[in-house]
C-alpha atoms as a PDB file:
ATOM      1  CA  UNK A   1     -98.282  32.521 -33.851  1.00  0.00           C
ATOM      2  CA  UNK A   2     -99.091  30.569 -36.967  1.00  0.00           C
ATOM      3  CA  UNK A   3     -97.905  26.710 -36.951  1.00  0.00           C
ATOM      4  CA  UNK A   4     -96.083  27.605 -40.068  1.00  0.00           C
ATOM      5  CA  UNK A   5     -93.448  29.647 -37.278  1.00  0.00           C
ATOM      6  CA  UNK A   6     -92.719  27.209 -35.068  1.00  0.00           C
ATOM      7  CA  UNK A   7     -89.550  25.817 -34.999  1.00  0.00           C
ATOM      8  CA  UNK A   8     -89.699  21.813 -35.336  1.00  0.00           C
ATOM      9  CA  UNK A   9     -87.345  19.484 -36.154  1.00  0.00           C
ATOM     10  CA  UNK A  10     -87.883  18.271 -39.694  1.00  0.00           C
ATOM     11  CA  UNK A  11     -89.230  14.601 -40.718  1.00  0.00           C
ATOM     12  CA  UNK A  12     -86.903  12.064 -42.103  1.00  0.00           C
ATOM     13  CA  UNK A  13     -85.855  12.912 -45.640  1.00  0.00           C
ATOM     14  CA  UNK A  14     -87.430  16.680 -45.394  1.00  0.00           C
ATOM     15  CA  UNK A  15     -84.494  18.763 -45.811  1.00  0.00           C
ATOM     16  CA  UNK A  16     -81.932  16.080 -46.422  1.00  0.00           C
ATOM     17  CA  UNK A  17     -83.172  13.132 -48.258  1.00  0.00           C
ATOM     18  CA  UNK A  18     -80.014  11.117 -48.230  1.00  0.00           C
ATOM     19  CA  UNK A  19     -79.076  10.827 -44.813  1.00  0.00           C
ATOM     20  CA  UNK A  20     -79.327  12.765 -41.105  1.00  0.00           C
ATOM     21  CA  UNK A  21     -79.890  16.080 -40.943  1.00  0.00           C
ATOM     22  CA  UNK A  22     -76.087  17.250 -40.478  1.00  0.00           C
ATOM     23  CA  UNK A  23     -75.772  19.523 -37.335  1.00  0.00           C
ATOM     24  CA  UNK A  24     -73.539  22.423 -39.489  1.00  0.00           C
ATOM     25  CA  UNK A  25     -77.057  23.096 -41.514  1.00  0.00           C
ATOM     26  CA  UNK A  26     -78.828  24.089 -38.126  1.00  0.00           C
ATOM     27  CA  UNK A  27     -79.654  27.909 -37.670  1.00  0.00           C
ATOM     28  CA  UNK A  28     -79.203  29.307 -34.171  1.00  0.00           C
ATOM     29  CA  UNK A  29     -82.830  29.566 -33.384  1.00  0.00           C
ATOM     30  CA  UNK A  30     -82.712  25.729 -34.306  1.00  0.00           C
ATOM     31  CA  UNK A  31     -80.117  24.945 -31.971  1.00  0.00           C
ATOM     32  CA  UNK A  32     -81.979  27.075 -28.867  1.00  0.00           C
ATOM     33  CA  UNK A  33     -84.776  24.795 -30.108  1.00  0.00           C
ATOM     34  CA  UNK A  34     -82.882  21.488 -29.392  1.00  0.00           C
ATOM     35  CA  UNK A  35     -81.414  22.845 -25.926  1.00  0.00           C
ATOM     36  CA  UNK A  36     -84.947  23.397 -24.558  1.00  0.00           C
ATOM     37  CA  UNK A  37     -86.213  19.960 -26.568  1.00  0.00           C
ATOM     38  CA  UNK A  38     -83.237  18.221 -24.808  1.00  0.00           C
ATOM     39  CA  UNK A  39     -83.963  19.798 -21.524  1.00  0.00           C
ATOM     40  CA  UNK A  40     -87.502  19.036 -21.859  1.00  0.00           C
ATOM     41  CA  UNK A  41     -87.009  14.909 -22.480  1.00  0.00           C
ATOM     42  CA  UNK A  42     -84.381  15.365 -19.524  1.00  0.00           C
ATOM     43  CA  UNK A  43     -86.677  16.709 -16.810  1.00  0.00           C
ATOM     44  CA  UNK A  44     -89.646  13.964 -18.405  1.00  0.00           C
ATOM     45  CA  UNK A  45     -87.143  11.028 -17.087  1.00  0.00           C
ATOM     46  CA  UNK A  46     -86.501  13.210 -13.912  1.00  0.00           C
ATOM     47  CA  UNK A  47     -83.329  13.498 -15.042  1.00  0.00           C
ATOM     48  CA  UNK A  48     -82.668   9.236 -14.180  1.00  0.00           C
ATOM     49  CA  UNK A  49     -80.686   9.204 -17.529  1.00  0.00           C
ATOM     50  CA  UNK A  50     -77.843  10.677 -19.057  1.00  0.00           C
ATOM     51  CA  UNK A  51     -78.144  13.180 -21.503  1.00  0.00           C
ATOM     52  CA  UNK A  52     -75.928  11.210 -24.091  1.00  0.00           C
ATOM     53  CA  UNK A  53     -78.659   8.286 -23.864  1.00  0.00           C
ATOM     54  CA  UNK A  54     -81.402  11.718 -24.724  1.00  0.00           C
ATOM     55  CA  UNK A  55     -79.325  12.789 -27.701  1.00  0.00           C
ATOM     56  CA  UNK A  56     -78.966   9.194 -29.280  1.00  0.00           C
ATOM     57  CA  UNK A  57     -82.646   8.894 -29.053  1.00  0.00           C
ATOM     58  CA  UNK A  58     -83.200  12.207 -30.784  1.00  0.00           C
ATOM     59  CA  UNK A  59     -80.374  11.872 -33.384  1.00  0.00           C
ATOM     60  CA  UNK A  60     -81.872   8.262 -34.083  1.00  0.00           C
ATOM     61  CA  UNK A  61     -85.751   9.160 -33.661  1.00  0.00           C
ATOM     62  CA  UNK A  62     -85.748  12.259 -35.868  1.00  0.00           C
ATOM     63  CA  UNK A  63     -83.077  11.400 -38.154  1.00  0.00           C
ATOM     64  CA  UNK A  64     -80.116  14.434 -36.795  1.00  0.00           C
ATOM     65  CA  UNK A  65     -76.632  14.369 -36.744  1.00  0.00           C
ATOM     66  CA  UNK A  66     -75.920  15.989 -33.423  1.00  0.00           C
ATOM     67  CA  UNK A  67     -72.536  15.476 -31.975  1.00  0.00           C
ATOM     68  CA  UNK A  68     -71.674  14.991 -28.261  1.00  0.00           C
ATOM     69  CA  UNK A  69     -68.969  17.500 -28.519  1.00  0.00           C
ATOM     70  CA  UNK A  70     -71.697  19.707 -29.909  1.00  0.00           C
ATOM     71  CA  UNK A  71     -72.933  23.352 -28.770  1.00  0.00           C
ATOM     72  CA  UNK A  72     -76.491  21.822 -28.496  1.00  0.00           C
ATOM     73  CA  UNK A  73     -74.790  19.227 -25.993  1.00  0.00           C
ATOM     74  CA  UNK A  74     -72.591  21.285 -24.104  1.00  0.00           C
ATOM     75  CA  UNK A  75     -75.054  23.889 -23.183  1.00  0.00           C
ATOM     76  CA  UNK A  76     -77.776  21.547 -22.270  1.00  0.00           C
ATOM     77  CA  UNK A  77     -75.897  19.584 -20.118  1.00  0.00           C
ATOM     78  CA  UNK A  78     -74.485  23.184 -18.475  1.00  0.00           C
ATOM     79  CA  UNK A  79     -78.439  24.398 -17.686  1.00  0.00           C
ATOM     80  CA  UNK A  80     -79.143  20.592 -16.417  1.00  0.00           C
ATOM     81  CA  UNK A  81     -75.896  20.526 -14.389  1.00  0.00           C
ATOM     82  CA  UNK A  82     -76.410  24.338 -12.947  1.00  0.00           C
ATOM     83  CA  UNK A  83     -80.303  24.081 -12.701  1.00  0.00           C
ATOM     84  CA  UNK A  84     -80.521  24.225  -8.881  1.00  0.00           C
ATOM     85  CA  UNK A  85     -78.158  27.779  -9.124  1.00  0.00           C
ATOM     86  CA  UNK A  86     -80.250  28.863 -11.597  1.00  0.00           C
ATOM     87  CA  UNK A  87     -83.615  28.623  -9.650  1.00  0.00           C
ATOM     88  CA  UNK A  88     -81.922  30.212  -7.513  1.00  0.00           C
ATOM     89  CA  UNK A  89     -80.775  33.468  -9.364  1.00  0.00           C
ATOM     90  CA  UNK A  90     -85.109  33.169 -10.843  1.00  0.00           C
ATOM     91  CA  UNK A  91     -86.899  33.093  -7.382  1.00  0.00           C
ATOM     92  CA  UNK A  92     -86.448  36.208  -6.129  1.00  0.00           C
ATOM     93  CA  UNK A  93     -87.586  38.076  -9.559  1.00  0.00           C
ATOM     94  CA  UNK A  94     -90.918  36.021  -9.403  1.00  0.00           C
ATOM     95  CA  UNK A  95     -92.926  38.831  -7.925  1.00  0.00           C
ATOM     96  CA  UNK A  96     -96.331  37.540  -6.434  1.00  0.00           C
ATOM     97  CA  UNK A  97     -95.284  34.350  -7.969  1.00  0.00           C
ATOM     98  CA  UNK A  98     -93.754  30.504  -6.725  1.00  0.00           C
ATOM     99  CA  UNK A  99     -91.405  28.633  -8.685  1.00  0.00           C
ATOM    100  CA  UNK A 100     -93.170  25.675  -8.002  1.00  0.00           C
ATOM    101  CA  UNK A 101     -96.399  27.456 -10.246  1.00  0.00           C
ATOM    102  CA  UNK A 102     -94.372  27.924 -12.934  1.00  0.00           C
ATOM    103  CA  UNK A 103     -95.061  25.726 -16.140  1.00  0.00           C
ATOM    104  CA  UNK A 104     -92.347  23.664 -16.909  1.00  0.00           C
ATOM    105  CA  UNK A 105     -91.837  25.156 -20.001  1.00  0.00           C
ATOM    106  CA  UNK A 106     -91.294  28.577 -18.459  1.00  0.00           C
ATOM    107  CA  UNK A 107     -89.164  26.912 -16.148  1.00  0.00           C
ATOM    108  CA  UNK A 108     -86.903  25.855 -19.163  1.00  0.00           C
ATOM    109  CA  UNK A 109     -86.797  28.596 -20.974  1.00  0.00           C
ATOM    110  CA  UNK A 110     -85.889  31.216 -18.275  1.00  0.00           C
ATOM    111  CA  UNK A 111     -83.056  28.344 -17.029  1.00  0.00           C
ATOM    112  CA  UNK A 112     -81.773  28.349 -20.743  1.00  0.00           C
ATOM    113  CA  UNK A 113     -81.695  31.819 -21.444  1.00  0.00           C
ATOM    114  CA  UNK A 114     -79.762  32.266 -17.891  1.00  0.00           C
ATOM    115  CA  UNK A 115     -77.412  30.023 -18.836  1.00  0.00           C
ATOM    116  CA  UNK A 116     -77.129  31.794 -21.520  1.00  0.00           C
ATOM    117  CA  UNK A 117     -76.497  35.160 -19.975  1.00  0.00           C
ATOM    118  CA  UNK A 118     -74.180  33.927 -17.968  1.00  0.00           C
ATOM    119  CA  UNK A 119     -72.139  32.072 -19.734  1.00  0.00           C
ATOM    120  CA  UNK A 120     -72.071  33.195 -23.010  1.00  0.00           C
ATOM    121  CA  UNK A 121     -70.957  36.661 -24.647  1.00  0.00           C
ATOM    122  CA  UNK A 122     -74.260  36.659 -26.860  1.00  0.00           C
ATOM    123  CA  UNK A 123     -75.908  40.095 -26.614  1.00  0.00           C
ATOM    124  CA  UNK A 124     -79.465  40.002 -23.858  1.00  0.00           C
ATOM    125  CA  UNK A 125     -81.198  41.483 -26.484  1.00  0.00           C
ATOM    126  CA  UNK A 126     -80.796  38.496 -28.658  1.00  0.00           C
ATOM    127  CA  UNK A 127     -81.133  36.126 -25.946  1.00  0.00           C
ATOM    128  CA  UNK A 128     -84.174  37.613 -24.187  1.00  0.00           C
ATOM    129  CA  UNK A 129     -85.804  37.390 -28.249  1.00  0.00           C
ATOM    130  CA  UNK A 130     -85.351  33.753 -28.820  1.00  0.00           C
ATOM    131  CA  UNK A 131     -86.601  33.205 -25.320  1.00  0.00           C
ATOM    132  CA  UNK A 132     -89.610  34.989 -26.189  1.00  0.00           C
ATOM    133  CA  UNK A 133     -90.300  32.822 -29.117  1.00  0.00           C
ATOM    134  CA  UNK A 134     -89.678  29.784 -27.401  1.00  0.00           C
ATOM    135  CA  UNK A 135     -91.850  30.732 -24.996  1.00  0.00           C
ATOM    136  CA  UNK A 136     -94.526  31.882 -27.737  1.00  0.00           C
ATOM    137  CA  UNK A 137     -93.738  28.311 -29.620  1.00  0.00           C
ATOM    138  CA  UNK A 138     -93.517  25.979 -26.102  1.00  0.00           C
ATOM    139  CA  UNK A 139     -95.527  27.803 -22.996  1.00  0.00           C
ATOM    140  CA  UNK A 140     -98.934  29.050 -21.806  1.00  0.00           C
ATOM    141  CA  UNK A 141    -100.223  31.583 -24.000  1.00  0.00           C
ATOM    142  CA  UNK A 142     -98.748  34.770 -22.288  1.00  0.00           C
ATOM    143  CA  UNK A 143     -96.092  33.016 -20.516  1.00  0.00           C
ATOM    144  CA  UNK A 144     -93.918  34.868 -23.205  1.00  0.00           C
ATOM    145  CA  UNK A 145     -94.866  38.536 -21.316  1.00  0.00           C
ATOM    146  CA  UNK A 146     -93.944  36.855 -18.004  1.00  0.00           C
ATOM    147  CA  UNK A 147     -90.225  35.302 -20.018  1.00  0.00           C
ATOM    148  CA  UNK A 148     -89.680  39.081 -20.877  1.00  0.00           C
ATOM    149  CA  UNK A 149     -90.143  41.009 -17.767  1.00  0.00           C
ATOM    150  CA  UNK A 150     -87.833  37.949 -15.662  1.00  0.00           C
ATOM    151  CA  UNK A 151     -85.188  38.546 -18.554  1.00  0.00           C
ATOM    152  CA  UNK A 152     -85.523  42.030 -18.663  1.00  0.00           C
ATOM    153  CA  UNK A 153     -84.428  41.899 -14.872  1.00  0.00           C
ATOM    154  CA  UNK A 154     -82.000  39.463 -14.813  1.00  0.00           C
ATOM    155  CA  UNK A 155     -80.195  41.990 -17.387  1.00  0.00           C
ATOM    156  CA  UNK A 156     -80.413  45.165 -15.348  1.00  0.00           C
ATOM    157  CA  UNK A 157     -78.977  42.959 -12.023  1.00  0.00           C
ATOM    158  CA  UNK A 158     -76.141  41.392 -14.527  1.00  0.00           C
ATOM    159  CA  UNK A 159     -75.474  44.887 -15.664  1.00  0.00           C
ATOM    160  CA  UNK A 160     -75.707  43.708 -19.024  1.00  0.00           C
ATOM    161  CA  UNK A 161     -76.716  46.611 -20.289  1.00  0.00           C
ATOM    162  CA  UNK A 162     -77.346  45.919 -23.991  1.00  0.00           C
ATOM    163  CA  UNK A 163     -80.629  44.780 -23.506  1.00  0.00           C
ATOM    164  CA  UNK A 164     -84.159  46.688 -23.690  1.00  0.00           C
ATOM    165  CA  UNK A 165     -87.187  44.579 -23.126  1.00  0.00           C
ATOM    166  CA  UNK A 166     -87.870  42.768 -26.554  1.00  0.00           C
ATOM    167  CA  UNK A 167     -91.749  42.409 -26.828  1.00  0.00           C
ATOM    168  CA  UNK A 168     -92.680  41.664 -29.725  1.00  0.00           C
ATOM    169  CA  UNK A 169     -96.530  41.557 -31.177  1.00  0.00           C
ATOM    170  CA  UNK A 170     -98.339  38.498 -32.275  1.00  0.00           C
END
């Protein structure tokens, strides 16, 4: 993946040079983006702080306008709040694999994109793809084949069954 596609969140005055970047301008993918960022910077403070102390930070440090009554809120604090459940529902998909070896970034992503599954009416298909290019963006380098396959199964026990695996090449 080039550094040209990953998603970032833009510099002060990039997109909009008279004020914070208004949350209505972000793009889906740029909201997933801001959930895992968010649950990233929670799980760095061991999650000591609140999550409305997180967003200030990021709405001051890079210049957003992100709402608490946002979707970006909400579903963070829903993966951070369920994150123990949603190891849970991983571990016994990680074939020849501990939780504990995960990268944290896998960790993340597969917690998001459960949440996701769960609680959201989004097709798999579409969820298992932006989890794939998070993971592409954010985790080891083939962590993104691992993101797949645990998605993929999560799907088929859901009995979601709009989802085929979603691979994609580099």
């Amino acid at each position: 993946m080039k550094d040209s596609e990953i998603p970032s969140i833009p510099e002060q005055g990039e997109d909009q040079p008279n004020g914070p970047r208004s949350y209505k301008d972000f793009s889906r993918r740029d909201i997933r983006s801001l959930i895992f960022h968010l649950l990233y910077a929670m799980d760095a403070f061991d999650y000591q702080v609140s999550l409305e102390a997180v967003l200030e930070n990021f709405n001051k440090g890079f210049d957003l306008d992100i709402p608490l009554d946002s979707e970006v809120f909400t579903i963070a604090q829903g993966v951070i709040n369920e994150r123990e459940v949603l190891d849970q529902q991983i571990k016994p998909l990680l074939i020849n694999w501990r939780f504990e070896r995960l990268g944290l970034s896998t960790k993340l992503i597969l917690r998001q994109a459960l949440w996701e599954l769960l609680n959201t009416e989004t097709p798999a298909s579409i969820i298992i793809n932006e989890a794939i290019e998070l993971a592409k963006c954010f985790s080891e380098a083939d962590a993104y084949k691992f993101v797949n396959g645990i998605l993929d199964e999560v799907v088929k026990s859901l009995g979601r069954g709009d989802s085929e695996p979603q691979e994609k090449s580099e």
